[in-house]
Protein backbone atom coordinates (compact mmCIF):
# COMPACT_ATOMS: atom_id res chain seq x y z
CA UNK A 1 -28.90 21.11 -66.69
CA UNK A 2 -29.46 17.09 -67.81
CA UNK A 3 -30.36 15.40 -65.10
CA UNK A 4 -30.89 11.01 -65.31
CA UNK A 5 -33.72 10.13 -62.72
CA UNK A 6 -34.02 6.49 -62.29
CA UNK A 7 -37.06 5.32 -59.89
CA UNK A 8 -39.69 2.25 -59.31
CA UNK A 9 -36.91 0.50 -57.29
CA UNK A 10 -37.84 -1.22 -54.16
CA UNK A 11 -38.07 -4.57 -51.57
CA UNK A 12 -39.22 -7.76 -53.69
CA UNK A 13 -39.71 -11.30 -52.83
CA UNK A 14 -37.93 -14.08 -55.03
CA UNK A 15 -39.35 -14.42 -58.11
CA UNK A 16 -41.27 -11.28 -58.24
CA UNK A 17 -40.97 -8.58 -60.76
CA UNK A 18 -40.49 -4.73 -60.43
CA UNK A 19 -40.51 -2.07 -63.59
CA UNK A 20 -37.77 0.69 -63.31
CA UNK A 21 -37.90 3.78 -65.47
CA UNK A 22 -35.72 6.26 -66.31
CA UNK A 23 -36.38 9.86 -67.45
CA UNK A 24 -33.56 12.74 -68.73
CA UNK A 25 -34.23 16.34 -68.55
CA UNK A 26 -32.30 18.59 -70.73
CA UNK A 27 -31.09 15.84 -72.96
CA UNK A 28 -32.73 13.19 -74.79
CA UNK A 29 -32.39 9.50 -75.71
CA UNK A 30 -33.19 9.49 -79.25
CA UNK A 31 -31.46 8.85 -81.17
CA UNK A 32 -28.69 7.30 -78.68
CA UNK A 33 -28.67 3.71 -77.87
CA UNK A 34 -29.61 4.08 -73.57
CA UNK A 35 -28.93 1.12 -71.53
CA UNK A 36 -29.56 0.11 -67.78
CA UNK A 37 -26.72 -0.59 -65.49
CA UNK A 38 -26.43 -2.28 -61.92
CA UNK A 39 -23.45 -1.66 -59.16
CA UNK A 40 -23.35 -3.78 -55.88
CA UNK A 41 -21.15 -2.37 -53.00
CA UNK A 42 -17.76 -2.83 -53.98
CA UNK A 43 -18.01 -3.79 -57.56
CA UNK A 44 -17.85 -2.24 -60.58
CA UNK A 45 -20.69 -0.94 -62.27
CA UNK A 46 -21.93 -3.33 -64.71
CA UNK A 47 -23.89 -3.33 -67.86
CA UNK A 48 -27.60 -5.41 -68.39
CA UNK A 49 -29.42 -3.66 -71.41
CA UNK A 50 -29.36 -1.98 -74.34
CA UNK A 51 -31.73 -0.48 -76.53
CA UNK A 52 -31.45 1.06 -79.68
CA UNK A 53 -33.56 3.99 -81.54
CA UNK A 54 -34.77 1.32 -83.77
CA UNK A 55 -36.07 -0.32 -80.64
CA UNK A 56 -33.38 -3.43 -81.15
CA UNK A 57 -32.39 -4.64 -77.73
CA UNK A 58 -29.60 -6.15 -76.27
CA UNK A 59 -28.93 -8.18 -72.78
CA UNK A 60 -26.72 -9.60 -70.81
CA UNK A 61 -26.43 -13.21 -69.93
CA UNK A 62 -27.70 -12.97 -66.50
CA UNK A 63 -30.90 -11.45 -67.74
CA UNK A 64 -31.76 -12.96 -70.27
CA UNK A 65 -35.83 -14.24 -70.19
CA UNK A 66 -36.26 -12.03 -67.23
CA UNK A 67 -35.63 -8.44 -68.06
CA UNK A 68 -36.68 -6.56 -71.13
CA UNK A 69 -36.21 -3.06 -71.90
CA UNK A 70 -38.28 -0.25 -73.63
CA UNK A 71 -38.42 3.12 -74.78
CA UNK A 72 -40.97 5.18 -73.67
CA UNK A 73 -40.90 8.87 -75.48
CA UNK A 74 -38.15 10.30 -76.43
CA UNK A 75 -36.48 11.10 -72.32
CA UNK A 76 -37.90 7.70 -71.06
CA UNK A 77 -36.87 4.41 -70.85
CA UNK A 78 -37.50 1.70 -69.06
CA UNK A 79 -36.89 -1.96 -67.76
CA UNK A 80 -39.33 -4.76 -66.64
CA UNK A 81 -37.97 -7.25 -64.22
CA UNK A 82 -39.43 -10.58 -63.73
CA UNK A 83 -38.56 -13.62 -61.61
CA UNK A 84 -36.17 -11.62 -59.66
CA UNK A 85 -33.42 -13.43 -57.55
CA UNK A 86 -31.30 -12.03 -54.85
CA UNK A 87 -28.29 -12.10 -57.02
CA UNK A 88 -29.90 -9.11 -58.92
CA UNK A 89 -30.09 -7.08 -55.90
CA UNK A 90 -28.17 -3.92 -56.85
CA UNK A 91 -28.52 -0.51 -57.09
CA UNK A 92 -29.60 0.55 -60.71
CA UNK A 93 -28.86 3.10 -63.19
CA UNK A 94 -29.73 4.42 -66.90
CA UNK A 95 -27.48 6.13 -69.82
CA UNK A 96 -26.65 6.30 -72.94
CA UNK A 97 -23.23 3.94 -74.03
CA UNK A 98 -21.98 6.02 -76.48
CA UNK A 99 -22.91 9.35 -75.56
CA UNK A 100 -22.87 9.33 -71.84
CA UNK A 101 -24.56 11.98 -69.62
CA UNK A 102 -23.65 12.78 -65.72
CA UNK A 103 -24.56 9.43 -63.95
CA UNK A 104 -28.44 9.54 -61.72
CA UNK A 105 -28.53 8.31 -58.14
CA UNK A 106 -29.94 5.27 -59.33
CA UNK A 107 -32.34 3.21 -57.71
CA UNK A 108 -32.12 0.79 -55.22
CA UNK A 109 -33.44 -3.28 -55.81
CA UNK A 110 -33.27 -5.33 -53.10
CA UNK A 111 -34.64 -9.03 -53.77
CA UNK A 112 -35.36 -10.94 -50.32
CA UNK A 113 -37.58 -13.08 -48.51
């Protein structure tokens, strides 16, 4: 059964920095570009990074400088989050784009003072 398990979520301050990860069981992400995604009640879920098998990344606007995105082995992945804001408070999820695989639960950021 492939399973997406996002965790490392949590309560931050402004302008402090968390590191999700994300690992899939019975699949893999190699070679599939795997990206992170964020959803806030009410909205649509949203894309923030990509990264490729050749390790080539891609971001959005609003994350630009702050988050960067890895691989890990070959079922991980994960993304560093610095200088946090409250704007990015969301809950957040891994996949792959282009091949995409039952959605996790995601994992909940909350940035607040």
């Amino acid at each position: 059964q492939v399973q997406l398990v996002e965790s490392g979520g949590g309560l931050v301050q402004p302008g402090g920095s968390l590191r999700l990860s994300c690992v899939v069981s019975g699949s893999t992400f190699s070679p599939y570009i795997t990206g992170w995604y964020r959803q806030t009640p009410g909205a649509q879920r949203e894309y923030v990074a990509t990264v490729d098998r050749f390790g080539s990344t891609s971001y959005k606007d609003f994350v630009k400088g702050r988050f960067t995105i890895s691989r890990g082995d070959a079922r991980t992945v994960y993304l560093q989050m610095n200088s946090l804001n409250p704007e990015d408070t969301a809950v957040y999820y891994c996949n792959r784009p282009n091949a995409l695989l039952p959605w996790g639960q995601g994992t909940q950021v909350t940035v607040s003072s």
